[in-house]
N, C-alpha and C. Protein backbone atom coordinates (compact mmCIF):
# COMPACT_ATOMS: atom_id res chain seq x y z
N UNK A 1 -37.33 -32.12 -8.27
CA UNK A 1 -36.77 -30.81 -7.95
C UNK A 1 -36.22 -30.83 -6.53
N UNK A 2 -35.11 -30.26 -6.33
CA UNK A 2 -34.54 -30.07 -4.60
C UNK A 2 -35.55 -29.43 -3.91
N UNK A 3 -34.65 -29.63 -2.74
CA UNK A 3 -36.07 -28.86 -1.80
C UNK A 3 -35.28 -27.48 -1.45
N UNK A 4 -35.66 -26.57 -1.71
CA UNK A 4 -35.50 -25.34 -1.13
C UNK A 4 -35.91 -24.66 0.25
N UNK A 5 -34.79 -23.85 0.84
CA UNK A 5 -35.18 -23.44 2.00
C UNK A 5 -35.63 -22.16 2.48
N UNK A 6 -36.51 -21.78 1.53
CA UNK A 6 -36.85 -20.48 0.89
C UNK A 6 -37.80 -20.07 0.33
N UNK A 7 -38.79 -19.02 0.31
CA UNK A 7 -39.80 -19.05 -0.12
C UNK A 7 -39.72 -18.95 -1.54
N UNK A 8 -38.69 -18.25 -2.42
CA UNK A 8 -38.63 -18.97 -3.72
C UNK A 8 -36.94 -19.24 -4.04
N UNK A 9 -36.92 -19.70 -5.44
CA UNK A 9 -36.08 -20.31 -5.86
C UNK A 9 -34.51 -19.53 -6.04
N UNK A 10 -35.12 -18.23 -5.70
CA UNK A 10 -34.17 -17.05 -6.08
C UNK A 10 -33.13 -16.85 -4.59
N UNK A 11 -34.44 -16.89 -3.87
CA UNK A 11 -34.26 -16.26 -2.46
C UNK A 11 -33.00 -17.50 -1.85
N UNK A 12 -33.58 -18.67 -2.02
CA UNK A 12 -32.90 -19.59 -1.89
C UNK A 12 -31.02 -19.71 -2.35
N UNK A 13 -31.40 -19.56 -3.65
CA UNK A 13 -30.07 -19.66 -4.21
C UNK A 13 -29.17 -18.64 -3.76
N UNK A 14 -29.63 -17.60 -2.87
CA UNK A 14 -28.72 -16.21 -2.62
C UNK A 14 -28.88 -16.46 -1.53
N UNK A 15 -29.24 -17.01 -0.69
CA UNK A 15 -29.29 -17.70 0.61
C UNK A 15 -27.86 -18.49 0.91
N UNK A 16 -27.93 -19.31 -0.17
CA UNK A 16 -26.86 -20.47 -0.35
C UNK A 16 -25.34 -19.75 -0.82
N UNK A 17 -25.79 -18.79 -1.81
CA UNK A 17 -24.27 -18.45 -2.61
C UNK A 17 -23.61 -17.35 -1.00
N UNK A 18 -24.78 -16.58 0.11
CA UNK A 18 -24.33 -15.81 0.67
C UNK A 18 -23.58 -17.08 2.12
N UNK A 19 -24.03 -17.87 2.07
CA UNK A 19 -23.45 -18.89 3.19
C UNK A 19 -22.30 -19.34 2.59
N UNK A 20 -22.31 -19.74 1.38
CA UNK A 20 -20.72 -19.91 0.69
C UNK A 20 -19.25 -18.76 0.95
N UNK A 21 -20.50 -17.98 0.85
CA UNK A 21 -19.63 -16.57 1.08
C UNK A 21 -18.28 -16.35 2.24
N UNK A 22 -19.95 -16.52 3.61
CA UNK A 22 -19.58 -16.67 4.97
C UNK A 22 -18.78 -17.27 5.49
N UNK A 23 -18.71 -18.59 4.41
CA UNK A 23 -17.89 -19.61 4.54
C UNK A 23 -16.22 -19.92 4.33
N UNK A 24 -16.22 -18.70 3.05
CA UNK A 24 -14.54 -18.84 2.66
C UNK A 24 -14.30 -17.55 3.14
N UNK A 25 -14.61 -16.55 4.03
CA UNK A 25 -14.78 -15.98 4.31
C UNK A 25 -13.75 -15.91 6.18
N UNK A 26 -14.84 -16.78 6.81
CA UNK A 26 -14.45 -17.51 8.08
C UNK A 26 -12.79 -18.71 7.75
N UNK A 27 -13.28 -19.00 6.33
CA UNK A 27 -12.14 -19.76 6.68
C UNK A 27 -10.44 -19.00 6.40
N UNK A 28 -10.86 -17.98 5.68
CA UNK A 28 -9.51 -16.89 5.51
C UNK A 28 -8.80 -16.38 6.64
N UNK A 29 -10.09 -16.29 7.74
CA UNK A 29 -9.50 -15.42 8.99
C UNK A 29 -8.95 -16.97 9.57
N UNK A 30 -9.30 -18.23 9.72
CA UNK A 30 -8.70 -19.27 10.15
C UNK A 30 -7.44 -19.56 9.56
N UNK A 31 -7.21 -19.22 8.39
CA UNK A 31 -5.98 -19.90 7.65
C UNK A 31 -5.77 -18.45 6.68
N UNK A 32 -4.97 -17.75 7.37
CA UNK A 32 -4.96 -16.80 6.20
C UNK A 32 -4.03 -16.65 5.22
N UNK A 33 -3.31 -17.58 5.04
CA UNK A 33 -2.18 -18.04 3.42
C UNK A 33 -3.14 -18.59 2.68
N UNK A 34 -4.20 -19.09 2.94
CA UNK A 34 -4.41 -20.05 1.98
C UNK A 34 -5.97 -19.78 1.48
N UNK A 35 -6.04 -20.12 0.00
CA UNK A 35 -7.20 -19.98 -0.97
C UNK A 35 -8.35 -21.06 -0.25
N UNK A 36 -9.23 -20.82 0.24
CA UNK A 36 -10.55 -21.67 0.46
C UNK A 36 -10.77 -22.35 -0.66
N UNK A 37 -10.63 -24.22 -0.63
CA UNK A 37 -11.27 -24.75 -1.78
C UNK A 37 -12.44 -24.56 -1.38
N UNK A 38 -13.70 -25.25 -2.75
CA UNK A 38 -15.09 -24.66 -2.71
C UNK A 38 -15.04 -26.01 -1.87
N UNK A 39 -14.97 -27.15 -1.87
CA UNK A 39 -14.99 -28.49 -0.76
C UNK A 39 -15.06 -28.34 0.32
N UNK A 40 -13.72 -27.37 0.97
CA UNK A 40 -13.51 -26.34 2.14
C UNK A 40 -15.05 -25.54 2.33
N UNK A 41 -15.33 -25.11 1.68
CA UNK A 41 -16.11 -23.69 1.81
C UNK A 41 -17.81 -24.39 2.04
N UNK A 42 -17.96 -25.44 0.94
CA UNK A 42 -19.54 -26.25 0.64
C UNK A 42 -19.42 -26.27 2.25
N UNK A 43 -18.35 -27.67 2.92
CA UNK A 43 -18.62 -28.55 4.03
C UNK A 43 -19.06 -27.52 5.21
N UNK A 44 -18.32 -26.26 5.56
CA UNK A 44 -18.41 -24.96 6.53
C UNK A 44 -19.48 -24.67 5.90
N UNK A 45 -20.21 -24.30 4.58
CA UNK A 45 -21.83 -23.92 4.48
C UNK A 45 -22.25 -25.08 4.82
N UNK A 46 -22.25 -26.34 4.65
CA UNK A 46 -23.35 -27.52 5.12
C UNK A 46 -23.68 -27.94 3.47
N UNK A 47 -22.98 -27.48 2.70
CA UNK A 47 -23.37 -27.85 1.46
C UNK A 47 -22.84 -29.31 0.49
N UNK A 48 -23.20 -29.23 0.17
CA UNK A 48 -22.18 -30.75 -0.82
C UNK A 48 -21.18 -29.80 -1.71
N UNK A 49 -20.36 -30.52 -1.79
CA UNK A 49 -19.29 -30.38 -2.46
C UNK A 49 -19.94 -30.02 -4.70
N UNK A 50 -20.40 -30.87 -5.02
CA UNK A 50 -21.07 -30.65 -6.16
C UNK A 50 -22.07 -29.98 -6.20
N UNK A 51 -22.73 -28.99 -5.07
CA UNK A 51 -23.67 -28.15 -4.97
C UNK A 51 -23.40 -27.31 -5.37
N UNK A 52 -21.96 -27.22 -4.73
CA UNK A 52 -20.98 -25.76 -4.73
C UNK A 52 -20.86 -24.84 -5.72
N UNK A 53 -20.72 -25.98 -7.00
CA UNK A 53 -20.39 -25.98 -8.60
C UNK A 53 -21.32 -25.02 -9.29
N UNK A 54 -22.75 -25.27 -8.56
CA UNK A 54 -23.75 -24.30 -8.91
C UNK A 54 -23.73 -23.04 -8.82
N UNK A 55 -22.81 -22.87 -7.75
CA UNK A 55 -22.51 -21.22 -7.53
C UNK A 55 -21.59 -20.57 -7.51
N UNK A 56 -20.14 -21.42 -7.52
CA UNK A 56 -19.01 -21.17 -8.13
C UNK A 56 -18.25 -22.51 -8.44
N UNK A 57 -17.58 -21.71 -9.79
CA UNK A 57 -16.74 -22.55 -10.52
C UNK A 57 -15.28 -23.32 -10.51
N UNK A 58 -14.54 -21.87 -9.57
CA UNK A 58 -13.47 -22.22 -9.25
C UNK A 58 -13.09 -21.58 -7.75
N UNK A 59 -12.03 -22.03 -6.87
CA UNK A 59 -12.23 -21.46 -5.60
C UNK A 59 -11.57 -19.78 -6.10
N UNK A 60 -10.87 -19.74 -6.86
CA UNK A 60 -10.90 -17.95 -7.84
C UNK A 60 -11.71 -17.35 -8.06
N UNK A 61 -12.97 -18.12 -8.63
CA UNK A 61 -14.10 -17.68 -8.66
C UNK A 61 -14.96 -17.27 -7.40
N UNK A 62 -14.55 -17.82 -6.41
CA UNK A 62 -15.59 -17.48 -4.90
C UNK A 62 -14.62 -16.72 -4.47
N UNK A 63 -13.26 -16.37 -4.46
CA UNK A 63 -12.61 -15.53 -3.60
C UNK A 63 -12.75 -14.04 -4.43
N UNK A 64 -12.69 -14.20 -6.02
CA UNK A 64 -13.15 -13.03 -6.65
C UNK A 64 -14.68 -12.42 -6.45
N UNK A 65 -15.27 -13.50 -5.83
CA UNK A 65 -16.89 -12.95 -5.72
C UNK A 65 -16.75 -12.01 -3.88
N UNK A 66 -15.88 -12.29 -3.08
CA UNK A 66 -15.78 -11.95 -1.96
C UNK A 66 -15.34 -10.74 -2.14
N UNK A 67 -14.24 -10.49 -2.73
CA UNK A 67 -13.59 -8.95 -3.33
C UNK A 67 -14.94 -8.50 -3.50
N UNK A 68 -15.35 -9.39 -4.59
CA UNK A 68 -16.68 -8.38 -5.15
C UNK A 68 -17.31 -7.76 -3.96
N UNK A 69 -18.06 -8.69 -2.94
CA UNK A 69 -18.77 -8.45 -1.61
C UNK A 69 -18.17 -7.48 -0.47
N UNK A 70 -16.87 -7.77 -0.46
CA UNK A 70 -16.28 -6.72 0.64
C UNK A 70 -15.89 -5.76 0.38
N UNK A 71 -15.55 -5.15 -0.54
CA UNK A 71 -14.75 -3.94 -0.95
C UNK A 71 -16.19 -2.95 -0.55
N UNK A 72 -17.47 -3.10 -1.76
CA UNK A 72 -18.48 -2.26 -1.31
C UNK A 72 -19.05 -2.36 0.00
N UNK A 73 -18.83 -3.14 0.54
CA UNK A 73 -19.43 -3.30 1.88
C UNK A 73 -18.85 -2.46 3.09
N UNK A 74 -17.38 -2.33 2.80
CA UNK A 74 -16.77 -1.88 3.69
C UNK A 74 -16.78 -0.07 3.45
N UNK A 75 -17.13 0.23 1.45
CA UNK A 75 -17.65 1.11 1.60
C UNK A 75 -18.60 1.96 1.97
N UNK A 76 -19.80 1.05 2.01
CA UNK A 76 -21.19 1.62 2.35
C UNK A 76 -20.94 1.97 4.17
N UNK A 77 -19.66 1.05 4.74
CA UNK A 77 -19.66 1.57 6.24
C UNK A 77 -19.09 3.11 6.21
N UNK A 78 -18.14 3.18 5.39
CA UNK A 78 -17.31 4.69 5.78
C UNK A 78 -18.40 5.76 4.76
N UNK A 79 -18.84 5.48 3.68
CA UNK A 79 -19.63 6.66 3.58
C UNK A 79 -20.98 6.81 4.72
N UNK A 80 -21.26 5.90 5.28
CA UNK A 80 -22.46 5.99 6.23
C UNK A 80 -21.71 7.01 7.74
N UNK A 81 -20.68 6.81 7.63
CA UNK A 81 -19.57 7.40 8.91
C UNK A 81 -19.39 8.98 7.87
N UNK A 82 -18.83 8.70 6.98
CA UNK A 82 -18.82 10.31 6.57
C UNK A 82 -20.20 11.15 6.57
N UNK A 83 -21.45 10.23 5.87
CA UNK A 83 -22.68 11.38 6.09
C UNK A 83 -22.91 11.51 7.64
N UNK A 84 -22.71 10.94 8.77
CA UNK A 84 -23.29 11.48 9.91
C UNK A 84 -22.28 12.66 10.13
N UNK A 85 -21.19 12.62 9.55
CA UNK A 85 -20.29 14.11 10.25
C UNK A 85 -20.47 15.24 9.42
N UNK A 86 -20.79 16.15 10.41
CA UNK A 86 -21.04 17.53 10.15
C UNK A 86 -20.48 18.80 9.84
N UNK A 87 -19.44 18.54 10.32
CA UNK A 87 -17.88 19.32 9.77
C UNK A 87 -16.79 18.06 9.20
N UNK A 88 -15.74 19.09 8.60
CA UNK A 88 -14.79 18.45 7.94
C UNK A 88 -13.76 17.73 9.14
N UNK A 89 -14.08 18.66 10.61
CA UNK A 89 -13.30 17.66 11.63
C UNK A 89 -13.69 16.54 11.88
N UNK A 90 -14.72 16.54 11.70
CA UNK A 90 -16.11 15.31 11.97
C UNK A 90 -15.50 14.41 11.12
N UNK A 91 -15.35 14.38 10.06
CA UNK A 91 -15.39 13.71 8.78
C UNK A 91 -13.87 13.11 9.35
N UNK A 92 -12.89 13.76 9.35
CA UNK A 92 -11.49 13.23 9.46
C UNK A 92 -11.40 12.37 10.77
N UNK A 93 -12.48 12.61 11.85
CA UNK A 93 -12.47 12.01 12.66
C UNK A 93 -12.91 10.13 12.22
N UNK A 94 -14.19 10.40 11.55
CA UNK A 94 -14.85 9.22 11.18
C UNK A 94 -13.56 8.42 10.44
N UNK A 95 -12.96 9.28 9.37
CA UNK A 95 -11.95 8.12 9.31
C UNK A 95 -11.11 7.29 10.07
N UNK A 96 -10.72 8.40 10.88
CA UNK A 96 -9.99 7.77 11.81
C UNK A 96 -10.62 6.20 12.38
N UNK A 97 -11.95 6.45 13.31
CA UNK A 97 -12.63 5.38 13.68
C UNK A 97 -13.38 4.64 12.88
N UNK A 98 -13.29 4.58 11.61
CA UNK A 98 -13.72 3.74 11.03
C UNK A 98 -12.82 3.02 10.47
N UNK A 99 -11.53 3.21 10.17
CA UNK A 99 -10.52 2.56 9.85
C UNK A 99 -9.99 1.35 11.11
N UNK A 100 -9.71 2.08 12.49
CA UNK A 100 -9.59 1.53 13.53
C UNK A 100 -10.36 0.63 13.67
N UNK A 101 -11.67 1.02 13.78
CA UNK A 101 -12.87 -0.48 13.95
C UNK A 101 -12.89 -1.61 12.73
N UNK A 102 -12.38 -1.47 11.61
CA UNK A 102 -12.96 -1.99 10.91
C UNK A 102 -11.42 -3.24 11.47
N UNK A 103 -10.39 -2.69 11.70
CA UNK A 103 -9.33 -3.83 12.55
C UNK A 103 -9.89 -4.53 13.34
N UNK A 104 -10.77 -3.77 14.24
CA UNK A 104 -10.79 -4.38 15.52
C UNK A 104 -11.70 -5.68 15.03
N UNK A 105 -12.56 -5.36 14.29
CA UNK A 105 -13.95 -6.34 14.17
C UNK A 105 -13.52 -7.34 13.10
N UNK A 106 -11.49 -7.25 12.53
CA UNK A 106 -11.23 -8.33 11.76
C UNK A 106 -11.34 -8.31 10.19
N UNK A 107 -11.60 -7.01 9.85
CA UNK A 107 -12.08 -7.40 8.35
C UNK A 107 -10.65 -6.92 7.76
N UNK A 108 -9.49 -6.41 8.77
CA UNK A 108 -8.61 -5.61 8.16
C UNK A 108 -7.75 -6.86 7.79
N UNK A 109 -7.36 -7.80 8.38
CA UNK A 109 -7.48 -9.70 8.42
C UNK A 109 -7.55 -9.77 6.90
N UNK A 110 -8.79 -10.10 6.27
CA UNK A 110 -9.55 -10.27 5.59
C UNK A 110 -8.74 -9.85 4.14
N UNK A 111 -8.80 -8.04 4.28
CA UNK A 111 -7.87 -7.40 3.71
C UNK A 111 -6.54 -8.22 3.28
N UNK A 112 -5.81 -8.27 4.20
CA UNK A 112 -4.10 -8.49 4.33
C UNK A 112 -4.15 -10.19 3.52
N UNK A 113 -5.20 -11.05 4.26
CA UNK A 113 -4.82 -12.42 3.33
C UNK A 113 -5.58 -12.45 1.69
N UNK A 114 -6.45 -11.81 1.61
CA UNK A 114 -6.85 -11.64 0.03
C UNK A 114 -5.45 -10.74 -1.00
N UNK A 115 -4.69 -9.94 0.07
CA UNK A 115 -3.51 -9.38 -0.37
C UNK A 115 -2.56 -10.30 -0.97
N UNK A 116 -2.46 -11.23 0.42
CA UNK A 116 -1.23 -12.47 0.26
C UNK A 116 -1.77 -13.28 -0.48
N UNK A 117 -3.33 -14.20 -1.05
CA UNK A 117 -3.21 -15.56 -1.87
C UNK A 117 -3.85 -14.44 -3.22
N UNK A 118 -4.57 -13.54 -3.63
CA UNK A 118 -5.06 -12.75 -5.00
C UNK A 118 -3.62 -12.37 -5.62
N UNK A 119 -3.89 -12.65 -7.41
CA UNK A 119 -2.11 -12.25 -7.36
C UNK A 119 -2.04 -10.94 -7.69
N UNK A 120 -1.19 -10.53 -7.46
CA UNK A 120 -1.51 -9.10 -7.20
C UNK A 120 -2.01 -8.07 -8.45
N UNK A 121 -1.64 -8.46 -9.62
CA UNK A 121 -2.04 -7.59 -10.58
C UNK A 121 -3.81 -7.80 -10.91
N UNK A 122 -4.84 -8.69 -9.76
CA UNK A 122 -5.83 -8.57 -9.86
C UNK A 122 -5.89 -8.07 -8.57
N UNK A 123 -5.68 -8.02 -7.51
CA UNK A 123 -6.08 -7.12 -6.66
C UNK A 123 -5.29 -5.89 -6.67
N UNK A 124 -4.58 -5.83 -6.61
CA UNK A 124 -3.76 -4.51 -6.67
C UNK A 124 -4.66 -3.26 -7.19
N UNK A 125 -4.85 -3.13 -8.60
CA UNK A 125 -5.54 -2.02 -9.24
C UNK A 125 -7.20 -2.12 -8.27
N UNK A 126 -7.54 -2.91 -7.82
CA UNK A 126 -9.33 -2.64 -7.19
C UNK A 126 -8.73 -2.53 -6.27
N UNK A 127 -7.61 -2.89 -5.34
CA UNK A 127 -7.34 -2.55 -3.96
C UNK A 127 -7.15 -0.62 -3.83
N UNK A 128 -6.34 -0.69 -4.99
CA UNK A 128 -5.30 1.00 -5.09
C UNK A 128 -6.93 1.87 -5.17
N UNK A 129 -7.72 1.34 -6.31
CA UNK A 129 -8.64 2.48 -6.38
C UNK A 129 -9.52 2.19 -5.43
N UNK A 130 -9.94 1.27 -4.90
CA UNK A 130 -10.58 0.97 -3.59
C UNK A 130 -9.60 2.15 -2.07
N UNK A 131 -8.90 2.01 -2.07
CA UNK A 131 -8.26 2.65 -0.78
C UNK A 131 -8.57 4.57 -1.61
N UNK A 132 -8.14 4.59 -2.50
CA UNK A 132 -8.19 6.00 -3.22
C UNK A 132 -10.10 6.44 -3.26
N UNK A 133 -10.59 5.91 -3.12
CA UNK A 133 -11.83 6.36 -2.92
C UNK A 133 -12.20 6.59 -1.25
N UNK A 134 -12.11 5.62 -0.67
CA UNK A 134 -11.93 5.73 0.74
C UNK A 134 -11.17 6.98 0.90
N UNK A 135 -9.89 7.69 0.93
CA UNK A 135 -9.19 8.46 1.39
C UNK A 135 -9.50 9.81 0.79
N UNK A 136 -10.18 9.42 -0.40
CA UNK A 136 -10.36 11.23 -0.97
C UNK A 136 -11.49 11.73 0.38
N UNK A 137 -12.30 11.44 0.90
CA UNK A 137 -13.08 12.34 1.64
C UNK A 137 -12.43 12.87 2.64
N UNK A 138 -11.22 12.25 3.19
CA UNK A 138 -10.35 12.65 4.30
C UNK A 138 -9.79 13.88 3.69
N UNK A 139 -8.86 13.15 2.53
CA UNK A 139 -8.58 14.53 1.56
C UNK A 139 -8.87 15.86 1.83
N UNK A 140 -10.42 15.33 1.31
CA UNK A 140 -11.39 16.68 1.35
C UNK A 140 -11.87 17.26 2.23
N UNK A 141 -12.04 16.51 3.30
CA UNK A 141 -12.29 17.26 4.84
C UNK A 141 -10.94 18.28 5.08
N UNK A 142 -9.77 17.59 4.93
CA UNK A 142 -8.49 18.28 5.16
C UNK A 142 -8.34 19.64 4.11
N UNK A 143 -8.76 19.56 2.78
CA UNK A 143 -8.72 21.13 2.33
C UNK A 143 -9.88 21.59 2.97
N UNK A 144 -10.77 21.40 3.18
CA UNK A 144 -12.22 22.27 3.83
C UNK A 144 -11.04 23.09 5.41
N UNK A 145 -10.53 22.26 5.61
CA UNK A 145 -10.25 23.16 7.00
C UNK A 145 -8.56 23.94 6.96
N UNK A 146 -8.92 23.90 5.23
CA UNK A 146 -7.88 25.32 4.98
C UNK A 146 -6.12 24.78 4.90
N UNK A 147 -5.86 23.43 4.88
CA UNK A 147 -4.40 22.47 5.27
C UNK A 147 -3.98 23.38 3.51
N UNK A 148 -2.62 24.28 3.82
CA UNK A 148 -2.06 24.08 2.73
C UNK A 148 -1.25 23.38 1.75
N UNK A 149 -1.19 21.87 2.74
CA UNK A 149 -0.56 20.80 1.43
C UNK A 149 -1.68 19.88 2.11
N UNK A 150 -2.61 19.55 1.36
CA UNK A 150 -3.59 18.57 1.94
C UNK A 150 -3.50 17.05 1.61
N UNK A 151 -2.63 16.95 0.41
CA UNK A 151 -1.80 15.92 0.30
C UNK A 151 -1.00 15.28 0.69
N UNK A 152 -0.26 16.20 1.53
CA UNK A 152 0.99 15.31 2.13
C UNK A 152 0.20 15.45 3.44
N UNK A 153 -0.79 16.23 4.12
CA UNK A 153 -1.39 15.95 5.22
C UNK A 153 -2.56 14.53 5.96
N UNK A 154 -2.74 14.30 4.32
CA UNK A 154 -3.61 13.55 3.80
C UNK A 154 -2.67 12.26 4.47
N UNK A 155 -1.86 12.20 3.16
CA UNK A 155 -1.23 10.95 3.90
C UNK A 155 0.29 11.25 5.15
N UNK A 156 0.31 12.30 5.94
CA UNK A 156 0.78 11.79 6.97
C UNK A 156 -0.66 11.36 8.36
N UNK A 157 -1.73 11.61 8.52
CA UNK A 157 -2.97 11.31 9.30
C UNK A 157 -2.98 9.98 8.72
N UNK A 158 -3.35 9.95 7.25
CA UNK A 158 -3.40 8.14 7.13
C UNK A 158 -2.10 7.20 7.72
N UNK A 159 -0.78 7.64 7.51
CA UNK A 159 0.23 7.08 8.21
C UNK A 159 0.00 6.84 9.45
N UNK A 160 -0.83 7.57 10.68
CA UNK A 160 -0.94 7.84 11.68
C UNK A 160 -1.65 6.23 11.97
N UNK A 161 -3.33 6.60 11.34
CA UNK A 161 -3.86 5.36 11.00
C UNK A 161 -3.39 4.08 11.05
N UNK A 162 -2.81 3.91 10.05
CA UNK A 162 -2.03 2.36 9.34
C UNK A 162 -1.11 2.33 10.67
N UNK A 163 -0.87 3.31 11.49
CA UNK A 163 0.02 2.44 12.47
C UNK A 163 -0.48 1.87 13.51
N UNK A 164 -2.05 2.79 13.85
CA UNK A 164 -3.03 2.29 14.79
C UNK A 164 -3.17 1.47 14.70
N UNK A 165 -3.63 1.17 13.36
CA UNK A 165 -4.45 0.05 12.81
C UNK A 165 -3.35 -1.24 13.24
N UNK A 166 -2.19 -1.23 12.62
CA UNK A 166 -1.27 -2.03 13.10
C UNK A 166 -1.44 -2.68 14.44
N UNK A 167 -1.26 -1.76 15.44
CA UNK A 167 -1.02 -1.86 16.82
C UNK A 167 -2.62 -2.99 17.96
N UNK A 168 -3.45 -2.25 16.57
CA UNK A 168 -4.70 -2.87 17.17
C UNK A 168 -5.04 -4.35 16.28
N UNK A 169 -4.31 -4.35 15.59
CA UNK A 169 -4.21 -5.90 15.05
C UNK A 169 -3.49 -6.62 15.80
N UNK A 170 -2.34 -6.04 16.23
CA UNK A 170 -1.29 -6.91 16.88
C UNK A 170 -1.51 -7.38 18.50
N UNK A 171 -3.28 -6.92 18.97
CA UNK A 171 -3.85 -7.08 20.00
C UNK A 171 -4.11 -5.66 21.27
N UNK A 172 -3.25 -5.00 20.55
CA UNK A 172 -3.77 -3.72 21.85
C UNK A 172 -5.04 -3.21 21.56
N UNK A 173 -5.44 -2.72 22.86
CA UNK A 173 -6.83 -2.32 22.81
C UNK A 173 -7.26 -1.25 21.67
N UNK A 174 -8.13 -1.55 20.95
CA UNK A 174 -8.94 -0.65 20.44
C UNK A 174 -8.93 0.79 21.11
N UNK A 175 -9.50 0.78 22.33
CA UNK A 175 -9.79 2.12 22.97
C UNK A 175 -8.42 2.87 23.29
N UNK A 176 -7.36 2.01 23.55
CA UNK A 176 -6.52 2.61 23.60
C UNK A 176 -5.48 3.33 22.90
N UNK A 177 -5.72 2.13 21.49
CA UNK A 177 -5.01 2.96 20.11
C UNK A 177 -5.70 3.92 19.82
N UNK A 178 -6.89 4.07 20.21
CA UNK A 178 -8.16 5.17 19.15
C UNK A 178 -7.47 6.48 19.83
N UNK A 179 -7.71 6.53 21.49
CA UNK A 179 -7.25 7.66 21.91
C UNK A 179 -5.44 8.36 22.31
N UNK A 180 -4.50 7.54 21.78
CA UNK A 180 -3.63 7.56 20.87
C UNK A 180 -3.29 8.39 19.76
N UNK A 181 -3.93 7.82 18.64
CA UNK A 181 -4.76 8.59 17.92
C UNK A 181 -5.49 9.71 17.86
N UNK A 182 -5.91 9.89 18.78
CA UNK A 182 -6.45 11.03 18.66
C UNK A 182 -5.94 12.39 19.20
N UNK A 183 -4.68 11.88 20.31
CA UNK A 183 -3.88 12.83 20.90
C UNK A 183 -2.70 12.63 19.90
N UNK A 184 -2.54 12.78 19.04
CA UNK A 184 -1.87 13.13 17.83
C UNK A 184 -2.69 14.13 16.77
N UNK A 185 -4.13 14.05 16.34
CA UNK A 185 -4.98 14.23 14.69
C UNK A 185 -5.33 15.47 15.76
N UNK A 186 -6.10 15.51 17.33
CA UNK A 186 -6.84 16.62 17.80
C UNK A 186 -6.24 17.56 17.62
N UNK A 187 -5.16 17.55 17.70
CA UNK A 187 -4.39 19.28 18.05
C UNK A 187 -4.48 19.67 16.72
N UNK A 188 -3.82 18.68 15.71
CA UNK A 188 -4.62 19.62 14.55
C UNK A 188 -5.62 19.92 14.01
N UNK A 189 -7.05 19.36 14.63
CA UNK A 189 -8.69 19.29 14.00
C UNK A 189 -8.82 20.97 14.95
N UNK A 190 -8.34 20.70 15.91
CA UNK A 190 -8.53 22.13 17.03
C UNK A 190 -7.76 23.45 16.32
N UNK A 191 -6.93 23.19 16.18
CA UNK A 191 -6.24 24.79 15.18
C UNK A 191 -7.28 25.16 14.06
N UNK A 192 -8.48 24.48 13.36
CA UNK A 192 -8.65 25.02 12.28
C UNK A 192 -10.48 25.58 13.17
């Protein structure tokens, strides 16, 4: 039997499949055209190449398991940002900075090259309803504070966003796009 590095056999193997993870993961933000082979991905976990096999099949298979991993992950951050806000300004705010940070810290990266090597009619539909879940609470903060087209308000604030977000990919400061940002969204969180 192998030796495990883990107190059991379970713990272990999710040990291993989550370092695989880490692995094609890191190597997306290094090379972001290109699909992580699992060879690529084993050698960056420390794994053998035929280890790999044990936990995925094809490098499709580990980049579809990452979708799997990041999409909720990145949700559990913005609903954790929506329950701390207390009003609906609160709430539109959190989007704001949670969209912004999630650039700054690289995962928006992450995003954009699973865009460019997934073909699109498998990411596309989990991306569309992935972003559409994210944005309804903004939505909904925006009718709470009375917006009579909350739709097109909806997405001109997200426009606002996606350009931050832009700007802070392309290396400007975080702090400085945020408050940017915010001397644009305040004047309207303040009217309501």
């Amino acid at each position: 039997m192998p030796k495990i590095d883990a107190a059991t056999v379970v713990e272990h193997r999710a040990a291993r499949r989550a370092a695989l993870l880490d692995a094609a993961v890191a190597l997306m933000h290094e090379h972001p055209d290109t699909i992580p082979t699992l060879g690529d991905a084993g050698r960056r976990a420390g794994l053998s190449r035929s280890s790999v096999y044990h936990y995925f099949s094809s490098s499709q298979d580990l980049l579809t398991a990452v979708v799997e991993e990041t999409f909720p992950r990145w949700q559990r951050r913005f609903d954790a940002a929506y329950a701390a806000a207390a009003t609906p300004a609160e709430r539109v705010r959190a989007y704001v900075r949670e969209n912004l940070a999630l650039v700054a810290d690289g995962e928006h990266a992450l995003a954009r090259t699973l865009s460019a090597v997934v073909p699109s009619d498998q990411l596309a539909p989990r991306s569309a309803a992935f972003h559409a879940t994210l944005v309804e609470p903004l939505r909904a903060a925006i009718e709470e504070l009375g917006d009579p087209s909350p739709a097109l308000t909806t997405e001109l604030v997200n426009a606002i966003v996606l350009a931050g977000a832009r700007r802070v990919e392309t290396g400007d400061p975080l702090e400085e796009v945020a408050q940017a940002v915010a001397r644009l969204v305040e004047p309207y969180l303040a009217r309501g």
